[in-house]
Protein backbone atom coordinates (compact mmCIF):
# COMPACT_ATOMS: atom_id res chain seq x y z
CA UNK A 1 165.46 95.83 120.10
CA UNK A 2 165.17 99.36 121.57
CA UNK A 3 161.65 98.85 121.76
CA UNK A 4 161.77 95.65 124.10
CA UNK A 5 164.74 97.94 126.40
CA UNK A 6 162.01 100.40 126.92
CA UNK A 7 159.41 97.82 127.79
CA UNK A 8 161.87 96.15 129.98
CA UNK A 9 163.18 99.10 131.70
CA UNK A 10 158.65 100.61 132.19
CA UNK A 11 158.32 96.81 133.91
CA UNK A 12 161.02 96.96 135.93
CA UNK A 13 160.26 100.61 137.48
CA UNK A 14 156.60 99.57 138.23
CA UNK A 15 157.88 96.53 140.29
CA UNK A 16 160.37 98.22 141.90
CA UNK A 17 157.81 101.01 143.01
CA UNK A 18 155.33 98.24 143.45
CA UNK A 19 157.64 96.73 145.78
CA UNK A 20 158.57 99.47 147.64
CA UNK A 21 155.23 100.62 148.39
CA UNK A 22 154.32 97.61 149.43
CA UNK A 23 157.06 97.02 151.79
CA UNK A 24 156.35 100.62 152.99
CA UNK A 25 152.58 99.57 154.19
CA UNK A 26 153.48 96.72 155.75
CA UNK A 27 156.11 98.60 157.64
CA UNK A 28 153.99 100.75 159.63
CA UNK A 29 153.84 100.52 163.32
CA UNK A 30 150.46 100.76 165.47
CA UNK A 31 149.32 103.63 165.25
CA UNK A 32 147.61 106.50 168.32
CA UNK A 33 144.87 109.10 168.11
CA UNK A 34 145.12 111.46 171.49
CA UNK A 35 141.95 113.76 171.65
CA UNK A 36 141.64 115.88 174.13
CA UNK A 37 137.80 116.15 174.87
CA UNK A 38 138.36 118.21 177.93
CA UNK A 39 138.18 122.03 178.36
CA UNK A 40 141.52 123.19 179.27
CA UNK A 41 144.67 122.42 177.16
CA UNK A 42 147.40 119.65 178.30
CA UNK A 43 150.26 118.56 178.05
CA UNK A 44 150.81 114.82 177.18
CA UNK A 45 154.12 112.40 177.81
CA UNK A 46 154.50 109.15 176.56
CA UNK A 47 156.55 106.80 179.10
CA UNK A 48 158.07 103.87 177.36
CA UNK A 49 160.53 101.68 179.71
CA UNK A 50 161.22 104.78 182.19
CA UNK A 51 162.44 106.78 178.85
CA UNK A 52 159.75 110.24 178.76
CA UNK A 53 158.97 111.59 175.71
CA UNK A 54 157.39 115.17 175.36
CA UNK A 55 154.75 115.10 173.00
CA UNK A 56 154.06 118.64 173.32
CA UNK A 57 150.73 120.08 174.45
CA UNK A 58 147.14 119.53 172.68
CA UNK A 59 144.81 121.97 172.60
CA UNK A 60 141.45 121.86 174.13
CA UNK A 61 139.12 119.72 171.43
CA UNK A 62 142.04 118.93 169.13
CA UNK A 63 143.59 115.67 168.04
CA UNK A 64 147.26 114.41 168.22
CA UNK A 65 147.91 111.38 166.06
CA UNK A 66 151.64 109.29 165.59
CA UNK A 67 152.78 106.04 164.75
CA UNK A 68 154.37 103.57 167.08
CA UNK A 69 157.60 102.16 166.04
CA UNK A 70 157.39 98.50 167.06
CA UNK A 71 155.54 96.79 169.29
CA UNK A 72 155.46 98.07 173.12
CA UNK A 73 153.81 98.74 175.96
CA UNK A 74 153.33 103.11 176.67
CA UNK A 75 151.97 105.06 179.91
CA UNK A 76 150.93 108.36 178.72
CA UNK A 77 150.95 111.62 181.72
CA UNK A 78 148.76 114.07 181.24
CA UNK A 79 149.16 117.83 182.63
CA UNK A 80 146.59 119.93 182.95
CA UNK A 81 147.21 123.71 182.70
CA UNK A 82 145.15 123.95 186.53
CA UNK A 83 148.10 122.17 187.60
CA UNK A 84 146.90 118.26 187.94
CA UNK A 85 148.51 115.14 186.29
CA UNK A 86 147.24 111.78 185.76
CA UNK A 87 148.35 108.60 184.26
CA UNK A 88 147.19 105.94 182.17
CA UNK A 89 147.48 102.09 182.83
CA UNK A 90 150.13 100.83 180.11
CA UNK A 91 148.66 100.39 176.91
CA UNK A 92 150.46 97.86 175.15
CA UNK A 93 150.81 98.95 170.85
CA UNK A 94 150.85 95.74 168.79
CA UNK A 95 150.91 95.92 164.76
CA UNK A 96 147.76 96.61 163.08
CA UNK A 97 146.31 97.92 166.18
CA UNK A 98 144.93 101.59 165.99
CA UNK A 99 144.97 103.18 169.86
CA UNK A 100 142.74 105.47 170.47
CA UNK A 101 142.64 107.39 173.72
CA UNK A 102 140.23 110.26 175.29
CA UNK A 103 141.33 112.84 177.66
CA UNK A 104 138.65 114.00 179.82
CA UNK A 105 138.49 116.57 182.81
CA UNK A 106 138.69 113.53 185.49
CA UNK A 107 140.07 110.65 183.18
CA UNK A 108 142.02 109.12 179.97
CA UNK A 109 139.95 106.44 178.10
CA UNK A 110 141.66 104.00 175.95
CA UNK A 111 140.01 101.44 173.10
CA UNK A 112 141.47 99.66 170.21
CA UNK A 113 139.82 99.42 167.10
CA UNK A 114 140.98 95.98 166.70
CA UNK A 115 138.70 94.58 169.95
CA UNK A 116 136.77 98.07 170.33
CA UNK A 117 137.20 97.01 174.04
CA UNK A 118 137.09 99.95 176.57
CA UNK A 119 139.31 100.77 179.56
CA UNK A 120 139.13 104.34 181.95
CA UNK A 121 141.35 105.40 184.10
CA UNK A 122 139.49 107.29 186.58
CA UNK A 123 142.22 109.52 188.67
CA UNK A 124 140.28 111.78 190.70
CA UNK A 125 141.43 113.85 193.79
């Protein structure tokens, strides 16, 4: 009898962890890679429905990535450290989409890895 407890209670922790991981995975929004190929640091902000969110500033050839909760459209600003700001077309996050975008000096380019289709935004003054 104590033997078929302890069986019971090893099957019912795997499916509960089973469970849990899989709802977990499946819960993840889209997710974003920033790079920032160019040669200065910037700062980035992510626009969603007039709200701004800081995301801080990347580094000069270093890579920012985060996970979108739900699905939305996003206008990321860029500031340069020589003063200059540009901003992306929206880029609308859908689930099981990975976003990746590429700051250059003179642009941002955006592709998803779901379509691997390619869109610059070419912003110079």
């Amino acid at each position: 009898m104590r033997f078929s407890r302890l069986i019971f209670a090893t099957l019912l922790v795997i499916v509960v962890s089973t469970t849990f991981i899989f709802v977990k995975e499946t819960d993840l929004g889209p997710q974003c890679h920033i790079s920032n190929d160019s040669s200065q640091d910037v700062n980035i902000t992510a626009i969603r429905r007039n709200k701004n969110r800081d995301l801080g500033t990347i580094k000069a050839g270093s890579l920012m990535s985060f996970t979108v909760k739900g699905e939305d459209s996003l206008v990321f600003a860029v500031g340069y450290a020589d003063g200059r700001e540009i901003k992306s077309k929206p880029i609308y996050f859908v689930s099981g989409t990975t976003v990746n975008i590429s700051i250059s000096e003179e642009r941002i380019d955006v592709s998803r890895d779901t379509d691997r289709s390619e869109t610059a935004v070419d912003r110079r003054k």
